[in-house]
Protein backbone atom coordinates (compact mmCIF):
# COMPACT_ATOMS: atom_id res chain seq x y z
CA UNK A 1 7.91 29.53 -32.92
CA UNK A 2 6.65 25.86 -32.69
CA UNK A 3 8.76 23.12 -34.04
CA UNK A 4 7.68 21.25 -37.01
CA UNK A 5 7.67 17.77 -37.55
CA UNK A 6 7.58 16.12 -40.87
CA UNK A 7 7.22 12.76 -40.93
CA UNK A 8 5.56 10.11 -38.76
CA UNK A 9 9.59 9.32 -38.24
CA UNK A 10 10.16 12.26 -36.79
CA UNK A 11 7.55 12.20 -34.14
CA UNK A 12 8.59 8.76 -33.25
CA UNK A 13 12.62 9.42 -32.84
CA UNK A 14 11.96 12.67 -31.19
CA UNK A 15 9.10 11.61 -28.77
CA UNK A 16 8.66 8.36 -28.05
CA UNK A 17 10.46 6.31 -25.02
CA UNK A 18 13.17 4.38 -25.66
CA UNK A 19 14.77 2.32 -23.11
CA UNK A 20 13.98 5.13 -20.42
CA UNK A 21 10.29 4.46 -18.70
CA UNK A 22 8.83 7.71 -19.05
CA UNK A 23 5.22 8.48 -16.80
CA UNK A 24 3.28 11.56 -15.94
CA UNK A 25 2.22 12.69 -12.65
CA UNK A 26 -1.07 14.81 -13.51
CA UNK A 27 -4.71 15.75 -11.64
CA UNK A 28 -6.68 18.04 -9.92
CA UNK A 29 -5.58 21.46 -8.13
CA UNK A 30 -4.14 19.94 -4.56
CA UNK A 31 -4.03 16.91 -4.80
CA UNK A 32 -1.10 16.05 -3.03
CA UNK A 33 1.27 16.09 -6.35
CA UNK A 34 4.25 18.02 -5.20
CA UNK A 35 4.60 15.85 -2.10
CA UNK A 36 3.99 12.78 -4.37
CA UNK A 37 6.92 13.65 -6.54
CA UNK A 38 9.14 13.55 -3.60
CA UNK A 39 8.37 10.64 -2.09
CA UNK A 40 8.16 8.61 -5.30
CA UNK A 41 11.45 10.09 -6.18
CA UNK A 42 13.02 9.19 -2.81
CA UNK A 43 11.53 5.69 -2.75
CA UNK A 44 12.97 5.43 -6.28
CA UNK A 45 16.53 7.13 -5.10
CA UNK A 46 16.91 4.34 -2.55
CA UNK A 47 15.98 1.55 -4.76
CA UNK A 48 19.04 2.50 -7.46
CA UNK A 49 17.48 4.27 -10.08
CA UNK A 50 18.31 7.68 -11.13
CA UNK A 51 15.44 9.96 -11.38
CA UNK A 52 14.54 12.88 -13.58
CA UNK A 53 11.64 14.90 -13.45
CA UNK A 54 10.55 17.62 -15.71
CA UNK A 55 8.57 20.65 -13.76
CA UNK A 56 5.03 21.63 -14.47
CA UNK A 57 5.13 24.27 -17.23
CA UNK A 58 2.14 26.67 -16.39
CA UNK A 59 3.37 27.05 -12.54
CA UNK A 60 6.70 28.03 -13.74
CA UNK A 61 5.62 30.63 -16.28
CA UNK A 62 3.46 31.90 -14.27
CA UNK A 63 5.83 32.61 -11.00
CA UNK A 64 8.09 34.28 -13.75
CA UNK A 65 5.15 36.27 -14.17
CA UNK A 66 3.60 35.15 -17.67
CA UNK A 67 0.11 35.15 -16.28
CA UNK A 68 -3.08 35.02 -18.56
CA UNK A 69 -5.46 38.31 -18.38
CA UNK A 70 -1.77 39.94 -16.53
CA UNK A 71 0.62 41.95 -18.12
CA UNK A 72 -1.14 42.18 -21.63
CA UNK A 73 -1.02 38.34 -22.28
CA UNK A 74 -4.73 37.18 -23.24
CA UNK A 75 -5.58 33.67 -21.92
CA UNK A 76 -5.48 31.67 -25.64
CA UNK A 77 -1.97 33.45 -26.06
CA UNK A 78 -0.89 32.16 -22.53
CA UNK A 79 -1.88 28.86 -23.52
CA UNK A 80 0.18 28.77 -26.75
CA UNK A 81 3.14 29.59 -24.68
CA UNK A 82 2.48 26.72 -21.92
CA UNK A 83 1.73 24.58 -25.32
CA UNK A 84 5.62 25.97 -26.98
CA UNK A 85 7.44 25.45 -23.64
CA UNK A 86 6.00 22.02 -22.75
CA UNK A 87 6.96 20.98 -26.22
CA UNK A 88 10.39 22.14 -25.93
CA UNK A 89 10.85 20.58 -22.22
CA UNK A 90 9.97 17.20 -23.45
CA UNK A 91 12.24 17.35 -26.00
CA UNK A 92 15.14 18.92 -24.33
CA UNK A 93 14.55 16.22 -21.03
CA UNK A 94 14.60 13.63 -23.66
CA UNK A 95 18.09 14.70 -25.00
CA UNK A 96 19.51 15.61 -21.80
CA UNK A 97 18.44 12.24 -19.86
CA UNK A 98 19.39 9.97 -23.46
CA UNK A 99 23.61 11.78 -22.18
CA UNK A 100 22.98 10.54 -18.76
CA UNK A 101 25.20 7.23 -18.24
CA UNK A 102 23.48 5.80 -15.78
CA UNK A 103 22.14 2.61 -15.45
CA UNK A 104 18.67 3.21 -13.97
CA UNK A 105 16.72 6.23 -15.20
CA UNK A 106 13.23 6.60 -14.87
CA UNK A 107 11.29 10.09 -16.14
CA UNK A 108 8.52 10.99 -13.67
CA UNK A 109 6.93 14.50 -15.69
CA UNK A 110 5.03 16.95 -13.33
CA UNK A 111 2.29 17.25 -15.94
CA UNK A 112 2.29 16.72 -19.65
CA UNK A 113 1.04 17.68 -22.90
CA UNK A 114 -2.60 16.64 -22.16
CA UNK A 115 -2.99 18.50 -18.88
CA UNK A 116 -3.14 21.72 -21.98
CA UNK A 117 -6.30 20.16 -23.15
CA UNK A 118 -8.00 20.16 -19.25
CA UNK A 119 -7.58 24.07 -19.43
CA UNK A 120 -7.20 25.03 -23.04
CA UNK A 121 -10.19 25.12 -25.69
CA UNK A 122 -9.94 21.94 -27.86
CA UNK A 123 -9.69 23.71 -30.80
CA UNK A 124 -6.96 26.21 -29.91
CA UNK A 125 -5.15 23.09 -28.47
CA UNK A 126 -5.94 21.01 -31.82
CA UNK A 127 -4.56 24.46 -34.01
CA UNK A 128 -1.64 24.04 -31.88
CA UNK A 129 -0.76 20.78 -32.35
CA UNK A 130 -2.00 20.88 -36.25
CA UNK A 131 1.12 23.73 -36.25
CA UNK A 132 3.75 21.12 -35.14
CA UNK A 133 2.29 18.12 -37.16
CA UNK A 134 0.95 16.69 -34.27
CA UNK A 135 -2.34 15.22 -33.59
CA UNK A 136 -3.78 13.60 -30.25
CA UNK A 137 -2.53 10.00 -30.16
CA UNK A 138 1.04 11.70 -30.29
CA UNK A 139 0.09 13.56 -27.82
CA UNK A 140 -1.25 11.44 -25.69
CA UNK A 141 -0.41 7.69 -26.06
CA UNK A 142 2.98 7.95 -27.94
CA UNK A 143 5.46 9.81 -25.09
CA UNK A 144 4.52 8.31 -21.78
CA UNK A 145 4.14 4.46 -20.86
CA UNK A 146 1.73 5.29 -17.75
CA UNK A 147 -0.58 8.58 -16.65
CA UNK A 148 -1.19 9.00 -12.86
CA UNK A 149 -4.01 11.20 -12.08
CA UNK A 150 -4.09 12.29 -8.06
CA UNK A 151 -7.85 13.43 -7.02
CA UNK A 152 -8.18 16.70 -5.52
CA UNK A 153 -8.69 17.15 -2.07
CA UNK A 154 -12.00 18.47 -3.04
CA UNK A 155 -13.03 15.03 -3.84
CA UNK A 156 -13.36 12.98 -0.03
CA UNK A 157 -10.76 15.31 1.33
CA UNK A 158 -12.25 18.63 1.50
CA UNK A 159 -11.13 19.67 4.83
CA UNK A 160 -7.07 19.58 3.38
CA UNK A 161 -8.15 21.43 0.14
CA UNK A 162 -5.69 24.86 0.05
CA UNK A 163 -4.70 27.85 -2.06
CA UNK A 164 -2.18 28.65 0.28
CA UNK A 165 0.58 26.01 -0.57
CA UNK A 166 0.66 27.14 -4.75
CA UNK A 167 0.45 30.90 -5.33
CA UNK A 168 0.05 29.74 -9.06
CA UNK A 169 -3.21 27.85 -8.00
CA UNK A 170 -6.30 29.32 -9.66
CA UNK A 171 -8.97 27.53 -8.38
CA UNK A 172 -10.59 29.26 -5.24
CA UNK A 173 -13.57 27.10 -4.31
CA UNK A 174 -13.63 23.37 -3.94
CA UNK A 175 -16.78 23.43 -6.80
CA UNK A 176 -13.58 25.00 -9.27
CA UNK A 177 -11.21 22.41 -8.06
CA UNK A 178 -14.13 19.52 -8.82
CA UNK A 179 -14.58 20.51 -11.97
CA UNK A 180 -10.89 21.28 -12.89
CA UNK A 181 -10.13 17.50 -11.75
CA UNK A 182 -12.69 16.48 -14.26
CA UNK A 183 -11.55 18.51 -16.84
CA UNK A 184 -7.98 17.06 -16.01
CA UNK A 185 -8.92 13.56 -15.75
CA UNK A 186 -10.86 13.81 -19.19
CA UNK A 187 -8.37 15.03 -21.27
CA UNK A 188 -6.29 12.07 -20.34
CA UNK A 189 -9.27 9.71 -21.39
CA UNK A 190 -7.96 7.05 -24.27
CA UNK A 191 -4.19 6.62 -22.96
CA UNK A 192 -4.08 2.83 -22.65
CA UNK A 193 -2.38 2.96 -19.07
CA UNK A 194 -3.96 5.74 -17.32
CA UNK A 195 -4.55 5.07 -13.63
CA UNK A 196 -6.53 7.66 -10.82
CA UNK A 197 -5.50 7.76 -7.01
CA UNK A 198 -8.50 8.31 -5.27
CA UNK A 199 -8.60 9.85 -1.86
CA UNK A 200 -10.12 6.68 -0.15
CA UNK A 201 -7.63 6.40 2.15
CA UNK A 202 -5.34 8.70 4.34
CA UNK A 203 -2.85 11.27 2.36
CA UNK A 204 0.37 8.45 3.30
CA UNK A 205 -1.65 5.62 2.16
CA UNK A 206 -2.72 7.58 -0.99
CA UNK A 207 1.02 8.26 -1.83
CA UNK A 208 1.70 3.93 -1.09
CA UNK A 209 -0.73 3.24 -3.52
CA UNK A 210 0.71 5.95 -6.50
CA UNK A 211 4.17 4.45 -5.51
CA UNK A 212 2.67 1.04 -5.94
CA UNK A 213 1.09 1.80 -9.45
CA UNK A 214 5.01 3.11 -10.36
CA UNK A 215 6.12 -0.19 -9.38
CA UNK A 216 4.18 -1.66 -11.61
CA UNK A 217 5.61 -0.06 -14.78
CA UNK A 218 9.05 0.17 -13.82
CA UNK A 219 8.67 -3.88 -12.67
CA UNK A 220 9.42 -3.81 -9.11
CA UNK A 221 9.92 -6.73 -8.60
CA UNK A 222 7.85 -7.83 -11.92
CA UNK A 223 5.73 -5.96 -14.10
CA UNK A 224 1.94 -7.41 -13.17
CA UNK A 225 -1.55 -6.88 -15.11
CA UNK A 226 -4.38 -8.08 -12.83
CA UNK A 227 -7.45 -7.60 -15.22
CA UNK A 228 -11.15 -7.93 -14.57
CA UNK A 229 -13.44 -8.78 -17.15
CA UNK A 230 -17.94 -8.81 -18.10
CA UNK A 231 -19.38 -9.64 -20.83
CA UNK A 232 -22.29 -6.98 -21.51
CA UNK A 233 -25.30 -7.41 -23.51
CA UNK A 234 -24.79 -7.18 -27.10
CA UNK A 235 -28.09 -4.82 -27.33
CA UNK A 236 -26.01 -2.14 -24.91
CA UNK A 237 -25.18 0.66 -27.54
CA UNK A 238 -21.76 2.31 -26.41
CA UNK A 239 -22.77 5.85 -27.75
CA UNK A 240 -25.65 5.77 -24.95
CA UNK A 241 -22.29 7.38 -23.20
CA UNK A 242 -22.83 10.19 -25.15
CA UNK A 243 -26.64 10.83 -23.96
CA UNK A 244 -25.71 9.58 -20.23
CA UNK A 245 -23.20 12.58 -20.50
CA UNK A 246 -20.43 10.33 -19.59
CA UNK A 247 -17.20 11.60 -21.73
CA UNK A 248 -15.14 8.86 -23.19
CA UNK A 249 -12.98 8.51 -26.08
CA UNK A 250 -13.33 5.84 -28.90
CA UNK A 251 -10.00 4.30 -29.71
CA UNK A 252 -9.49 2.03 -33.12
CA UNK A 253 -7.81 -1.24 -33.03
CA UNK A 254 -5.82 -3.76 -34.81
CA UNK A 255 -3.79 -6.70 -33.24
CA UNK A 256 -2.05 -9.72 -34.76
CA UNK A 257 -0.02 -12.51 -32.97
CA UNK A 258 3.45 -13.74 -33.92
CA UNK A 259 4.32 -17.03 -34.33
CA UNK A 260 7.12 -18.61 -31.97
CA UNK A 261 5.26 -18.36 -29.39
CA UNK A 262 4.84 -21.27 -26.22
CA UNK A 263 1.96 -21.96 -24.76
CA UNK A 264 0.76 -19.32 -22.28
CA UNK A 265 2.89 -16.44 -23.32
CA UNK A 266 1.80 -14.57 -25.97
CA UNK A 267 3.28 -12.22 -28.77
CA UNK A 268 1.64 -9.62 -30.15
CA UNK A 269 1.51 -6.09 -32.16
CA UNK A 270 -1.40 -3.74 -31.83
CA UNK A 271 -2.31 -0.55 -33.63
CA UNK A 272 -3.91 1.93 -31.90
CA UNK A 273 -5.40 5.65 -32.94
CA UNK A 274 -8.07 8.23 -34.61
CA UNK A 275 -9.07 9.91 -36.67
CA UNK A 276 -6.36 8.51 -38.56
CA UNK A 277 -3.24 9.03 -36.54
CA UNK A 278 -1.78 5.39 -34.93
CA UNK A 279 0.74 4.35 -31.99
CA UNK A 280 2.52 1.26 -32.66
CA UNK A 281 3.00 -1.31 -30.13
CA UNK A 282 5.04 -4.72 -29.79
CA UNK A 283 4.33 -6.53 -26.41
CA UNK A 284 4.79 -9.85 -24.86
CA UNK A 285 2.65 -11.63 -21.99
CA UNK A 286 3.62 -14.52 -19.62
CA UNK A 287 1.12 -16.02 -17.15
CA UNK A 288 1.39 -16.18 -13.49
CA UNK A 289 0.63 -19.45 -12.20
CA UNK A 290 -2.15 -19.71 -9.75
CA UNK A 291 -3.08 -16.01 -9.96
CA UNK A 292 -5.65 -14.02 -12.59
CA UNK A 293 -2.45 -12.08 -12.64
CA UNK A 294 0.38 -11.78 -15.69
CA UNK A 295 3.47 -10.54 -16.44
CA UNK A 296 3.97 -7.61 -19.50
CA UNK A 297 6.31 -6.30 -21.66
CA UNK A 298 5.45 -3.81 -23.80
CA UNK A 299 7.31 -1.61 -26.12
CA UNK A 300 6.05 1.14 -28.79
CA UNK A 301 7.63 0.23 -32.65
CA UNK A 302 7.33 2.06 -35.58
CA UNK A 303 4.65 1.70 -38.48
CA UNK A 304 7.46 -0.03 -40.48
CA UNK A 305 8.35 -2.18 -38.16
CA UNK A 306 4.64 -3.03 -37.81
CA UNK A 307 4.08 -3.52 -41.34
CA UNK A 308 7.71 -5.96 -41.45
CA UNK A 309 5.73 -8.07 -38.56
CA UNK A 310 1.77 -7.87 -39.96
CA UNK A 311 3.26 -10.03 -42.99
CA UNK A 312 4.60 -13.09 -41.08
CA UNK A 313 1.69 -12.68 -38.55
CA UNK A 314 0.78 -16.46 -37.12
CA UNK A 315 -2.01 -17.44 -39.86
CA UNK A 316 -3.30 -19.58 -37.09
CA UNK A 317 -5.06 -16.21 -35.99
CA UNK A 318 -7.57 -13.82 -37.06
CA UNK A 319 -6.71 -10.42 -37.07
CA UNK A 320 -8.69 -8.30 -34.34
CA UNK A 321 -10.62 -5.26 -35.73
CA UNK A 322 -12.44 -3.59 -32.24
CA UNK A 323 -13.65 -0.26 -31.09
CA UNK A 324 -12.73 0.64 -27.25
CA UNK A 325 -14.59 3.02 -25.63
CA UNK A 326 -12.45 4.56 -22.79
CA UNK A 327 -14.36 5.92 -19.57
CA UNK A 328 -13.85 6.47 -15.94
CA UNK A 329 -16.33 5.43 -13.31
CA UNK A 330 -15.57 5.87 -9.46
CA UNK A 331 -12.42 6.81 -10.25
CA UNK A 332 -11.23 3.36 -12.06
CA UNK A 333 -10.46 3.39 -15.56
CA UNK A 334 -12.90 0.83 -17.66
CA UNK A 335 -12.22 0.20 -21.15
CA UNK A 336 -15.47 -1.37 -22.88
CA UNK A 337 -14.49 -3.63 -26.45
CA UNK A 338 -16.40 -3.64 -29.30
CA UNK A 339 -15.54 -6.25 -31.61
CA UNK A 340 -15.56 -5.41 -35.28
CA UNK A 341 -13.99 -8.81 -36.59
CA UNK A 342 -14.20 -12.05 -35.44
CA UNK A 343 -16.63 -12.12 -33.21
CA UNK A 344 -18.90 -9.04 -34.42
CA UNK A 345 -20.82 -7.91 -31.70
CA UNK A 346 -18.95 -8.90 -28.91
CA UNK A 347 -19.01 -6.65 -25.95
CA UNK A 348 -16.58 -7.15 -23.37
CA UNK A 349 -15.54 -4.53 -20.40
CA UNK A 350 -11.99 -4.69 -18.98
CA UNK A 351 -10.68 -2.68 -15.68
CA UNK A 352 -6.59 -3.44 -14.82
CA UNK A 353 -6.37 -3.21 -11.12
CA UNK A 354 -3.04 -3.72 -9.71
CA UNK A 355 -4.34 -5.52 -6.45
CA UNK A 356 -6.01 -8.83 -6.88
CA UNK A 357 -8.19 -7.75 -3.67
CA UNK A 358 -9.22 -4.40 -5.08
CA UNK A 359 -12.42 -4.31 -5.30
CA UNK A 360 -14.67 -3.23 -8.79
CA UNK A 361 -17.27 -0.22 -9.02
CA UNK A 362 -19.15 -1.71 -11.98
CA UNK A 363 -20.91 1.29 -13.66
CA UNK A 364 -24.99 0.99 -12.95
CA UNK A 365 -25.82 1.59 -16.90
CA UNK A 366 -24.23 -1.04 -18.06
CA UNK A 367 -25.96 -4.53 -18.15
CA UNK A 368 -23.22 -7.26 -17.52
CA UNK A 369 -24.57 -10.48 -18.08
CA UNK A 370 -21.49 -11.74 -16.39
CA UNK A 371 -18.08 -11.73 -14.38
CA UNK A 372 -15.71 -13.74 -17.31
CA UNK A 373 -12.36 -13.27 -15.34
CA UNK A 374 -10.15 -15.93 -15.86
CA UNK A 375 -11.93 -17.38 -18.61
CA UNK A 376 -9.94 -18.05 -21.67
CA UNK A 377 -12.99 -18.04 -24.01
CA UNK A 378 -13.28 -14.38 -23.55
CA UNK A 379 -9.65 -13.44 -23.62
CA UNK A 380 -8.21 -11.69 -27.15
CA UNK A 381 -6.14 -14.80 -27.86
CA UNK A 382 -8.99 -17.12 -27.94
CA UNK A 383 -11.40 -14.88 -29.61
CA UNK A 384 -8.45 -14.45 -32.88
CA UNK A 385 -8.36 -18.47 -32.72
CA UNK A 386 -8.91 -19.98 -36.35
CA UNK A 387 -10.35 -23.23 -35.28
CA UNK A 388 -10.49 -26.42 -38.08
């Protein structure tokens, strides 16, 4: 029996982080994640913190021998139970690591609730999360601050790609594994810090770059956002995704700015959902001198608390109204900005790299009239400026 919850309250005490970072480690069949956990969690052992990490749900049931077409248990049935006990190990971790006393605790999950969706019809996973009072952006967006996706072997690395390391593993041919990776990485599409690990380098490099991206939540030594930014003709019509078959999700949102606030650093609350459904967010941004590079804190709040700060928002500012169309390309996560109000018709496209030499696979379709990183004009605090 699936737990219930009530209220938008409810959701928010029971699943969203608190002072604990809290990421997932997902992607395609072997992609390196087991070995990735360990190193990341022996890299974080040795730096102080104290690590949990929830195991992958299907892998477990099925060693225990709760297979799908096996045993009598029909593949939508099998899914309800990965759906139940993935639900109840995110909120028993949450519990258990909330007794822990120590100082430094970091959750690193082996999967979450989305990685359902990559094998899972969307409307059997939609009925399921309808039966807990759950819709996508709680799903998604509210319990993790950062997704990891690690690209199959299949993907630049065919000659490493194995069943034999995963009796659990399903996918036989490197054309399943390809499209299970795609199926993965899609149903992660919309979190607002999803990042892919490509295979463009050597395995150990692959799991330096992964540890890097951890680094960068859990600010070692300082959480950075190095952004990239091109303004694209206003004629480009975002649902040409659609016809181009690329998937994407289209995220609404709302952001204000706070008054108090010194010159550079910036403080801010956001809204962000569909269909409806929002996540609530309170950060605050600092800029690194010299660098396109700044410094973020970000933490989720509740609609209350949103609604306490929306009515002593800084007049001085318009309040942002935008559609963002989330989509991967080349394995980077781009993020393309339709603005609603001010500035209706603005199209801007933003990829977060955490490398300032990293370099950008702009997508062919779209046509960027030009590179705007680093100017202020085009940044979201400039744009909400109420001029005399």
């Amino acid at each position: 029996m699936l737990p219930h919850f009530s209220s938008e309250a409810e959701i928010l005490k029971h699943l969203r982080p608190e002072d604990v970072p809290i990421m997932v480690l997902t992607g395609g069949p072997c992609a390196g994640k087991t070995t990735a956990l360990c190193r990341t969690e022996q890299k974080l052992l040795d730096r102080g913190f104290t690590v949990f990490m929830p195991p992958e749900v299907p892998t477990l049931l099925i060693n225990a021998g709760i297979k799908p077409d096996a045993n009598g248990l029909d593949f939508q049935t099998f899914q309800r139970c990965v759906f139940e006990e993935t639900l109840a190990r995110e909120l028993n971790y949450r519990r258990y690591v909330a007794r822990s006393k120590a100082k430094k605790k970091v959750v690193i999950c082996d999967r979450g609730f989305m990685d359902i969706l990559g094998y899972a019809k969307a409307d059997l996973f939609k009925q399921l999360a309808h039966e807990s009072g759950l819709k996508i952006p709680h799903l998604r967006d509210l319990p993790y601050n950062a997704v990891f996706h690690l690209v199959t072997a299949a993907f630049g690395a065919e000659a490493f790609y194995t069943v034999a390391n995963n009796t659990a593993r399903q996918e036989t041919t490197l054309g399943e594994a390809r499209e299970r990776d795609k199926e993965t990485l899609e149903a992660w599409m919309g979190h607002p810090h999803w990042r892919s690990i490509d295979n463009s380098t050597g395995f150990e490099e692959k799991i330096d770059r992964l540890f890097q991206e951890v680094c960068v939540v859990l600010g070692i030594p300082v959480p950075i956002e190095i952004e990239r930014k091109y303004l694209i003709d206003p004629s480009f019509n975002p649902r040409l995704l659609k016809e181009l078959r690329i998937p994407f999700e289209c995220v609404q949102i709302e952001q204000m700015y706070l008054t108090g606030e010194a010159p550079g650093n910036e403080g801010r609350i956001r809204r962000r959902g569909q269909d409806g459904t929002y996540v609530y967010y309170r950060t605050h941004k600092w800029e690194i001198p010299g660098t396109f590079a700044r410094a973020e804190t970000e933490k989720h709040i509740s609609p209350e608390m949103y609604g306490e700060l929306a009515r002593v928002r800084d007049p001085r500012f318009a309040v942002i109204q935008k559609h963002r169309f989330c989509f991967a390309w080349e394995n980077q996560y781009f993020e393309l900005d339709v603005f609603r109000d001010p500035a209706t018709g603005l199209l801007l496209l933003e990829v977060e790299l955490t490398r300032e030499t990293s370099k950008v696979s702009l997508p062919p379709f779209l046509p960027v009239l030009e590179d705007v990183t680093g100017n202020k004009m085009y940044s979201n605090y400039e744009i909400a400026r109420i001029r005399a």
